[in-house]
Protein backbone atom coordinates (compact mmCIF):
# COMPACT_ATOMS: atom_id res chain seq x y z
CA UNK A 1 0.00 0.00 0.00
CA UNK A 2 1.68 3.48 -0.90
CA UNK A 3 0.53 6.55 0.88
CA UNK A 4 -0.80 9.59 -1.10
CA UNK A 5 -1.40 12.92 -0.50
CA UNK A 6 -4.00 15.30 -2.42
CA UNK A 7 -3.71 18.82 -1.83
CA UNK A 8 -6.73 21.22 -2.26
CA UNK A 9 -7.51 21.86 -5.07
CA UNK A 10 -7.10 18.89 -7.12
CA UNK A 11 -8.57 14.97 -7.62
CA UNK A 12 -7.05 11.80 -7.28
CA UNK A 13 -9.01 9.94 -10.05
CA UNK A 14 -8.46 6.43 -8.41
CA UNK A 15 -8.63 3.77 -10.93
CA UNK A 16 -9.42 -0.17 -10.23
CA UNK A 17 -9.39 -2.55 -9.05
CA UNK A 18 -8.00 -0.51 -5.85
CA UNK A 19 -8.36 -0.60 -2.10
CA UNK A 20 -8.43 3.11 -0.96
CA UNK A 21 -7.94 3.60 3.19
CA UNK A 22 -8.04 7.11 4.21
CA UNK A 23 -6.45 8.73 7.15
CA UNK A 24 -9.44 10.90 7.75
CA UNK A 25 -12.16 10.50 5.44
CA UNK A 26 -12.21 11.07 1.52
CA UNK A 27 -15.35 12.98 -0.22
CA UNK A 28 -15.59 10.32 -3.31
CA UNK A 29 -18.71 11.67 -5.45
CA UNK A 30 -20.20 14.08 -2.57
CA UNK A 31 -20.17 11.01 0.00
CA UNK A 32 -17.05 10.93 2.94
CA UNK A 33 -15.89 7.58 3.51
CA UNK A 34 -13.26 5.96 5.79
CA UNK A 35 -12.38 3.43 3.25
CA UNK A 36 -13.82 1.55 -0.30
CA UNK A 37 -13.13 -0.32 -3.33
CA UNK A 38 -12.94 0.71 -7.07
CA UNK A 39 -13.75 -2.29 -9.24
CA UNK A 40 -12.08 -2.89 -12.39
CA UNK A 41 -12.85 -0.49 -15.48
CA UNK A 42 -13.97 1.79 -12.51
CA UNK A 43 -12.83 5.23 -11.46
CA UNK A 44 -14.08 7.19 -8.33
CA UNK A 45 -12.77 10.97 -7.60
CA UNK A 46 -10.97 11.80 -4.54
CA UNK A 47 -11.34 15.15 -3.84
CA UNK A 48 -8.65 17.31 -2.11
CA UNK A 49 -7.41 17.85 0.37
CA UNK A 50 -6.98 14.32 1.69
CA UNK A 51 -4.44 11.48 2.68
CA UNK A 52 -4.80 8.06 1.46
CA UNK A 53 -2.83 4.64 1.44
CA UNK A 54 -3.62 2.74 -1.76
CA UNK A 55 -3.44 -0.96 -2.85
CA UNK A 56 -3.26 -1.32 -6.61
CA UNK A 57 -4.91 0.05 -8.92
CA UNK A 58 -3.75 3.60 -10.76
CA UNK A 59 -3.91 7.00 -9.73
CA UNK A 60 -3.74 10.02 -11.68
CA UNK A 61 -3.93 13.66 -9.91
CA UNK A 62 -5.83 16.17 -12.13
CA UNK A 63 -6.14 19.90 -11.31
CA UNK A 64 -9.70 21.22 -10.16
CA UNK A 65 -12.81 19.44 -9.04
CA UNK A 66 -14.23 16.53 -10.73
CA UNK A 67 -17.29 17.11 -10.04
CA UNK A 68 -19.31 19.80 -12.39
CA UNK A 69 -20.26 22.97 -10.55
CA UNK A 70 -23.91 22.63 -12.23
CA UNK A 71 -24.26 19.33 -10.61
CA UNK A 72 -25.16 20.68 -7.59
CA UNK A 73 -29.16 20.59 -7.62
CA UNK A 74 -31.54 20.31 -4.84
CA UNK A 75 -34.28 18.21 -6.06
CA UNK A 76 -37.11 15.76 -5.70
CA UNK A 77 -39.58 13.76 -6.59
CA UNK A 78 -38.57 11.53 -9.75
CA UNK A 79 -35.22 12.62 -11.77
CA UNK A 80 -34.36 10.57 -15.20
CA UNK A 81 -31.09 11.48 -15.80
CA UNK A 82 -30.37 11.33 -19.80
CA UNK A 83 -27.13 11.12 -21.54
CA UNK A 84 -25.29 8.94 -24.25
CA UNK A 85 -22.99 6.63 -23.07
CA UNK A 86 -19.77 7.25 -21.07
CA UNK A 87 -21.45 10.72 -20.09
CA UNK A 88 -21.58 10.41 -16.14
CA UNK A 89 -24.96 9.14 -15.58
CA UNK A 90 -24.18 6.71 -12.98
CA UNK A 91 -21.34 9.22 -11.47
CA UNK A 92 -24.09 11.65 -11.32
CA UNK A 93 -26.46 9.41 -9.99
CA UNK A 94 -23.88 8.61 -7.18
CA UNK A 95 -23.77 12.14 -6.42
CA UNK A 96 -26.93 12.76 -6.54
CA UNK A 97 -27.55 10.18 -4.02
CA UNK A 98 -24.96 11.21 -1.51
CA UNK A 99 -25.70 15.42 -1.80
CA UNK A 100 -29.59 14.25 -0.78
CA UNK A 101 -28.60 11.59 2.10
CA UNK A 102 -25.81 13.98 3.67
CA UNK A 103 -29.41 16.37 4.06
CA UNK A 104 -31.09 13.78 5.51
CA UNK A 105 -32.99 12.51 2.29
CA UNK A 106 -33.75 9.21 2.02
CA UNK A 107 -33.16 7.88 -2.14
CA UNK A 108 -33.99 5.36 -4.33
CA UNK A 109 -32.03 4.39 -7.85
CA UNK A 110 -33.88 2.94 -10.53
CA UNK A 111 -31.21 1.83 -12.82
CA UNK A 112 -32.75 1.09 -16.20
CA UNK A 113 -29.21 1.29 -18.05
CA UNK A 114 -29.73 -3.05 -18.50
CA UNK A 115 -27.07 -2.96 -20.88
CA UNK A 116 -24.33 -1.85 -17.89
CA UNK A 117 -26.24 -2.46 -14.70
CA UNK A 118 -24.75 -0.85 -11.67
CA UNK A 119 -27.66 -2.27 -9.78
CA UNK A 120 -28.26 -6.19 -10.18
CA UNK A 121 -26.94 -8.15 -13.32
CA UNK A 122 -27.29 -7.21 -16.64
CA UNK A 123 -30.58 -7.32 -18.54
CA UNK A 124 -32.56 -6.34 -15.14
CA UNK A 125 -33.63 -2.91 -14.51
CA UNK A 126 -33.35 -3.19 -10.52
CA UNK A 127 -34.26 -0.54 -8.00
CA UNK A 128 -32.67 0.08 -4.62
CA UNK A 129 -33.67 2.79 -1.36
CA UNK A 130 -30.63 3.98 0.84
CA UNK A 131 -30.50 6.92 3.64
CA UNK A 132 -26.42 6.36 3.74
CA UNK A 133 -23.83 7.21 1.18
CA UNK A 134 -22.17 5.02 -1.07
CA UNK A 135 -18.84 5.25 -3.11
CA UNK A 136 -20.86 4.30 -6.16
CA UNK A 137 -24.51 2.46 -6.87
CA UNK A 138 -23.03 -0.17 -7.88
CA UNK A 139 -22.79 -1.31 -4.18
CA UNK A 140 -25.78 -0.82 -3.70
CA UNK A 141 -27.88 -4.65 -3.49
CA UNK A 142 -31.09 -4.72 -5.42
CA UNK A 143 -34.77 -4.68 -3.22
CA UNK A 144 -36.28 -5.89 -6.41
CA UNK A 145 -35.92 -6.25 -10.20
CA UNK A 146 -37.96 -7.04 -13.62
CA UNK A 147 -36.08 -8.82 -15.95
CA UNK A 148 -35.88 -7.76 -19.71
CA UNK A 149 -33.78 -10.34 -20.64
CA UNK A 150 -31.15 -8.92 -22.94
CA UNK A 151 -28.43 -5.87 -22.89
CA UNK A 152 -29.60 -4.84 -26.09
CA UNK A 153 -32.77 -3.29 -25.69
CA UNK A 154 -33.99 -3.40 -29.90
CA UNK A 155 -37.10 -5.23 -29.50
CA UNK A 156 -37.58 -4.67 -26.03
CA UNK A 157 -38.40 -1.08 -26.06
CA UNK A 158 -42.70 -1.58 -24.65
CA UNK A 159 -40.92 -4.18 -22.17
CA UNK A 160 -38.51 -1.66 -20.96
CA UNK A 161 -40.75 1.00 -20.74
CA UNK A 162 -43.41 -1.78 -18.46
CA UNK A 163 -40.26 -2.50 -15.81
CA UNK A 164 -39.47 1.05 -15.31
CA UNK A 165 -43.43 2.26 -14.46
CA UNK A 166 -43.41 -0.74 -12.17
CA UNK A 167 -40.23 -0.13 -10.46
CA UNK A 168 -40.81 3.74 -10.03
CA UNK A 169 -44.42 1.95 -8.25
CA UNK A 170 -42.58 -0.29 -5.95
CA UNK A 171 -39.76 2.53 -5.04
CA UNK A 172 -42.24 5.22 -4.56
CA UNK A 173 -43.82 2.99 -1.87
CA UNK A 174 -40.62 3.39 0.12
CA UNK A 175 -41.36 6.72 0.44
CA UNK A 176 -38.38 8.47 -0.63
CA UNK A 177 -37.52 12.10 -1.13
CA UNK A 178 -35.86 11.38 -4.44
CA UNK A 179 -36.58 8.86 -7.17
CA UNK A 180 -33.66 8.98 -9.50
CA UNK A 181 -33.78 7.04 -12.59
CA UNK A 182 -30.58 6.39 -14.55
CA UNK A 183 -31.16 5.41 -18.47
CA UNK A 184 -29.91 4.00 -20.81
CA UNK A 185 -27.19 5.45 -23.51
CA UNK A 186 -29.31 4.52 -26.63
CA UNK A 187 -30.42 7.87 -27.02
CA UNK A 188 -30.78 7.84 -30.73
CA UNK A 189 -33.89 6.56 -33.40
CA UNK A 190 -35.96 4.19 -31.87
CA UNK A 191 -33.86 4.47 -28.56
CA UNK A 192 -35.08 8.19 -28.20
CA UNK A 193 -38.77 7.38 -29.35
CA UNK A 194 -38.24 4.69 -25.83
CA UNK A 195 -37.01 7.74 -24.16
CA UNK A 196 -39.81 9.87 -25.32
CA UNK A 197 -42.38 7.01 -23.93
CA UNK A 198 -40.81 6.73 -20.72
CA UNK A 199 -41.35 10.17 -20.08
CA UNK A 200 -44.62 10.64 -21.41
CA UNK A 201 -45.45 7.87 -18.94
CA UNK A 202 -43.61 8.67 -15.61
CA UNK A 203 -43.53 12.64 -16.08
CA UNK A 204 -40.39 13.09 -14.53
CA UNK A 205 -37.72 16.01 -13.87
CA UNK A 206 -35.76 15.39 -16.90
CA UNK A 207 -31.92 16.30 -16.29
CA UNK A 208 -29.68 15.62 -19.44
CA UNK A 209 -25.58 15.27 -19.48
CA UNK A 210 -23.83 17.27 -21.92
CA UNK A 211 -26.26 17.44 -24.66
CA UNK A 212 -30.16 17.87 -24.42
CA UNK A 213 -31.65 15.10 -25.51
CA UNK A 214 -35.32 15.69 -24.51
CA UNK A 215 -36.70 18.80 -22.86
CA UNK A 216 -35.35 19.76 -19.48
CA UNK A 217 -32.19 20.84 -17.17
CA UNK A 218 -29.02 20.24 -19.37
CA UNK A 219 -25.90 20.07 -16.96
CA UNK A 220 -22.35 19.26 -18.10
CA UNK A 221 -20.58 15.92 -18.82
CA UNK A 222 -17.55 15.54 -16.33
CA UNK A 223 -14.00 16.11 -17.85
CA UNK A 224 -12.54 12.92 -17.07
CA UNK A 225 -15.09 9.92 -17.73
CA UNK A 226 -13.19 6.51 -18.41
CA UNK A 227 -13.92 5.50 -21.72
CA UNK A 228 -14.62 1.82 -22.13
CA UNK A 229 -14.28 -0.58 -25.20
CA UNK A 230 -16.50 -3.32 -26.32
CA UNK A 231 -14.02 -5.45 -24.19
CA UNK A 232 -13.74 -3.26 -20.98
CA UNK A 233 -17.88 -3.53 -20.95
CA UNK A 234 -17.95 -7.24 -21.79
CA UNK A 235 -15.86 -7.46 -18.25
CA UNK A 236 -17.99 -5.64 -16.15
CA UNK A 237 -21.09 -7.61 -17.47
CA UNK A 238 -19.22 -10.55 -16.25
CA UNK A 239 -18.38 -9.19 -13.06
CA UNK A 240 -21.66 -8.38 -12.77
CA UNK A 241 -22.81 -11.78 -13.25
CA UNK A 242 -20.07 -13.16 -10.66
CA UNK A 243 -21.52 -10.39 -8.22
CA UNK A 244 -24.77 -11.73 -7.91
CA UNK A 245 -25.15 -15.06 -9.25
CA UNK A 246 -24.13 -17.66 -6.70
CA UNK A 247 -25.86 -21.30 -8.37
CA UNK A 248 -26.38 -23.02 -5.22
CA UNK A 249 -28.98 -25.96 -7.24
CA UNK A 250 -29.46 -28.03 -9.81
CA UNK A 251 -33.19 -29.00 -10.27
CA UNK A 252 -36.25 -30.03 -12.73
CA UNK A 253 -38.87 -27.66 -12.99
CA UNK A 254 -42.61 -28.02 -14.48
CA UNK A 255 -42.91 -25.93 -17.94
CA UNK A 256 -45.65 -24.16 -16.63
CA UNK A 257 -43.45 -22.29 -14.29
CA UNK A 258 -41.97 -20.19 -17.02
CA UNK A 259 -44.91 -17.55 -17.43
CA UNK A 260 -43.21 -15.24 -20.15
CA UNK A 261 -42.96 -17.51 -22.54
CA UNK A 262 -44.51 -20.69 -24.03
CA UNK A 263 -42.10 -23.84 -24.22
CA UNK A 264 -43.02 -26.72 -26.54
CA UNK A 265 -40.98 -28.05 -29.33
CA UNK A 266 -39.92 -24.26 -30.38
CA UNK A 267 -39.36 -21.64 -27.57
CA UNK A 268 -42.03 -18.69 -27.97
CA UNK A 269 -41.75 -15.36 -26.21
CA UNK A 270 -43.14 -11.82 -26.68
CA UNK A 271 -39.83 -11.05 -28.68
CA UNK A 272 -39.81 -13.98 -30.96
CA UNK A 273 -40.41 -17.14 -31.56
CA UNK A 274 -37.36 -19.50 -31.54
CA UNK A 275 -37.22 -23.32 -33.30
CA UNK A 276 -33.98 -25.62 -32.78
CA UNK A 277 -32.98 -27.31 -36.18
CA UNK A 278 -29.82 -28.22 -38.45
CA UNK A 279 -28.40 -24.97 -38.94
CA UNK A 280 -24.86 -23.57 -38.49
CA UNK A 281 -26.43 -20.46 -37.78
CA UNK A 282 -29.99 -18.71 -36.68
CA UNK A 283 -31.71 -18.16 -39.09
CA UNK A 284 -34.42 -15.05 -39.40
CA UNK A 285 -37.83 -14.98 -41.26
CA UNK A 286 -39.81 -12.21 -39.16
CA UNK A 287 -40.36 -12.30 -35.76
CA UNK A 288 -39.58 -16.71 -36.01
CA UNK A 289 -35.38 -18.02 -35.97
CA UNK A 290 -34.25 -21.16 -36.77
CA UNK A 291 -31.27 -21.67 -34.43
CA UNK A 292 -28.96 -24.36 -33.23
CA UNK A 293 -30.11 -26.41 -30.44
CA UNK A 294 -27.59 -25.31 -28.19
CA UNK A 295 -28.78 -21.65 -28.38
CA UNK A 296 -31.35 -22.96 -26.41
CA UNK A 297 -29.22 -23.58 -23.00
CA UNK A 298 -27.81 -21.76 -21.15
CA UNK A 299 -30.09 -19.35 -21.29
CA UNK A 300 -30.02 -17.14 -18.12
CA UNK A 301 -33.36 -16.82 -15.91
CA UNK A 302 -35.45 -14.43 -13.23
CA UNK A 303 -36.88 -16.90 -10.39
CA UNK A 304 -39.80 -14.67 -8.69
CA UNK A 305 -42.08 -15.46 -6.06
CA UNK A 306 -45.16 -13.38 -5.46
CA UNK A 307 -44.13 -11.62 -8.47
CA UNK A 308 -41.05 -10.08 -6.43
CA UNK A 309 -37.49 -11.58 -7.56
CA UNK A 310 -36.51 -14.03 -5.57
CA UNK A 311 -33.31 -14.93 -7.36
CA UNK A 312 -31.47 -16.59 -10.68
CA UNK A 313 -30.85 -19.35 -13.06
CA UNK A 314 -29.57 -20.99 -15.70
CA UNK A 315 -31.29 -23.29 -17.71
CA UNK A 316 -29.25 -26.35 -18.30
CA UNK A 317 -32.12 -27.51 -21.28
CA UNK A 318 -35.46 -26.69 -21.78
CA UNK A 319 -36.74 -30.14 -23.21
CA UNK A 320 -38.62 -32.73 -22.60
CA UNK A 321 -38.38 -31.12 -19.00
CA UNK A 322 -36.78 -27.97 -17.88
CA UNK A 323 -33.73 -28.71 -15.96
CA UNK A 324 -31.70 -25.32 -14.39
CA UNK A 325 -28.99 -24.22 -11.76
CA UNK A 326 -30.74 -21.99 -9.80
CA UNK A 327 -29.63 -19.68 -6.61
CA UNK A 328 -32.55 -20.74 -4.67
CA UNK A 329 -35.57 -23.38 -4.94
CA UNK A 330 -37.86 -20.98 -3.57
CA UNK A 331 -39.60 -19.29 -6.38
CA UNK A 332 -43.30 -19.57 -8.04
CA UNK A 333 -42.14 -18.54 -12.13
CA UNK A 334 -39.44 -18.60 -14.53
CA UNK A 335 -38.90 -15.31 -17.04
CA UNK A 336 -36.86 -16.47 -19.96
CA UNK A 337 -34.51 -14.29 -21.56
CA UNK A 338 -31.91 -14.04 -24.55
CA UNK A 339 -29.09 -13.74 -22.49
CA UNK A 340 -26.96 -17.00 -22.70
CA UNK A 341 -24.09 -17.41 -19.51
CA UNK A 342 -21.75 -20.74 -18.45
CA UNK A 343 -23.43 -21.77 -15.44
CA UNK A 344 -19.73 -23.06 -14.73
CA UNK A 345 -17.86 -19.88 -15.84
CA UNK A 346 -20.61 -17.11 -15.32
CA UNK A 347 -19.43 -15.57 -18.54
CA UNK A 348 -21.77 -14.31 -20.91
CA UNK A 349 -22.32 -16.53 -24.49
CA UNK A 350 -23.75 -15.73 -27.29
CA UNK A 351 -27.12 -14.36 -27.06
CA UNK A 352 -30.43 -15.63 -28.65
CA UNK A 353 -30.87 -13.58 -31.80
């Protein structure tokens, strides 16, 4: 561990996977903490003046605040915060979060960005209620979840727009000061027509990062994001996954436990309709795919009970019987999805078309 010291006036962007301890405390996005953890492909801001000891990771000291003057809002009710990607929404949710709890504010995250989930594993848009700070959302453990069942959200856009009214629902019912809800970067074509119907159907504060991308506050995009490649975000999905996928069972379920979609010979969901056959390759003809039988394993799973989520699975095959590893045998339905993991590995595969 190597000791730092930030004078005032400057940030220690910390970059993971690091163990920060501070002497004091450290203001990391408008929270104060004793001590945390930047994950890999992460980067928190340590604002001066401070002393640190560091394990790992990278440091680089940058002159000024990282933190946008502009960011500093007082607000409430429910906040969608808009941006492409790599703009600072979930470094503004984080602050957002920690301004409002340091006042006594108690907040909930909806975080709807399914293609790089801070909150839950990819493909869920999970919400979560705190009244204490947190270096980032990301630690932050989902209360519940509705599973979309892919990253890619083409397709998905009425089923996206469903998981966010119902979450805002559930959250609100904690009472909070402050709903924010952080989006997704697909802010162009169809992705800003989604946009357009989420707000049309929640009504909320709209604050946008760097650009303005529907009506509302625009505020400005932090100096030094960490860009991330196609790689880099393949990583954290699978991190994700590790995070909060722990396959503790392997059993045989009845196929009428998987509600979202019917299971017979072919595989058909609200998304498409999916047949196994003798092909190298899926095959496309509308809304039906031919694909290769093994397309349909390893498909990943939401286990609910009393339509809350009660944990995960992987389906091992889905015929004659369904047979999955599952985190707990405690569940009432089965959502299918198009996102294909190793139950052994916990890496994402490739996807159902």
């Amino acid at each position: 561990m190597f000791k730092v010291e930030v004078p005032g006036g400057y940030t220690a962007l910390v970059r993971g996977p690091a163990h920060v301890q501070c002497e004091d405390l450290c203001e990391v996005f408008g929270g104060a903490f004793q001590s945390f953890a930047v994950p890999p492909h992460k980067q928190y801001p340590v604002e001066g003046p401070a002393k640190m000891g560091i394990e790992s990771g990278e440091l680089v000291l940058v002159r000024g605040a990282a933190v946008p003057p502009d960011w500093r809002m007082e607000l409430e009710g429910t906040v969608a915060l808009l941006g492409p990607t790599d703009s600072g929404k979930s470094s503004l949710s984080t602050y957002l979060l920690n301004t409002h709890v340091r006042r006594g504010r108690r907040v909930c995250v909806v975080d709807a960005d399914v293609g790089q989930a801070d909150i839950g594993p990819p493909g869920f848009i999970a919400y979560s209620c705190t009244s204490a700070p947190v270096p980032h959302v990301s630690e932050l453990e989902p209360h519940d979840a509705y599973y979309i069942g892919a990253t890619n959200l083409q397709g998905m856009e009425d089923l996206f727009v469903a998981g966010v009214v119902r979450l805002l629902r559930k959250a609100a019912a904690q009472y909070p000061h402050l709903i924010i809800v952080n989006t997704p970067g697909w802010a162009t074509g169809r992705g800003l027509q989604m946009l357009k119907a989420l707000a049309d159907a929640v009504e909320p504060t709209v604050v946008n990062i760097g650009e303005q991308i529907l009506p509302g506050r625009v505020v400005t995009k932090p100096r030094h994001v960490l860009p991330r490649g196609p790689q880099e975000r393949r990583d954290l999905r699978n991190l994700a996954y590790r995070r909060h996928i722990k396959l503790a069972v392997k059993l045989q379920i009845e196929p009428q436990k998987i509600t979202n979609c019917r299971v017979d010979k072919a595989v058909e969901c609200p998304w498409g309709r999916y047949t196994p056959g003798d092909v190298p390759e899926p095959q496309k003809r509308g809304r039906e795919y031919t694909v290769p039988p093994h397309y349909l394993r390893n498909l990943l799973v939401a286990l609910y009970r009393g339509g809350r989520l009660a944990g995960y699975g992987v389906v091992e095959r889905l015929d004659p019987r369904p047979v999955l590893y599952a985190t707990t045998t405690e569940f009432d339905e089965v959502h299918l999805g198009k996102i294909r993991i190793d139950p052994q590995t916990l890496q994402e595969l490739e996807p159902l078309p």
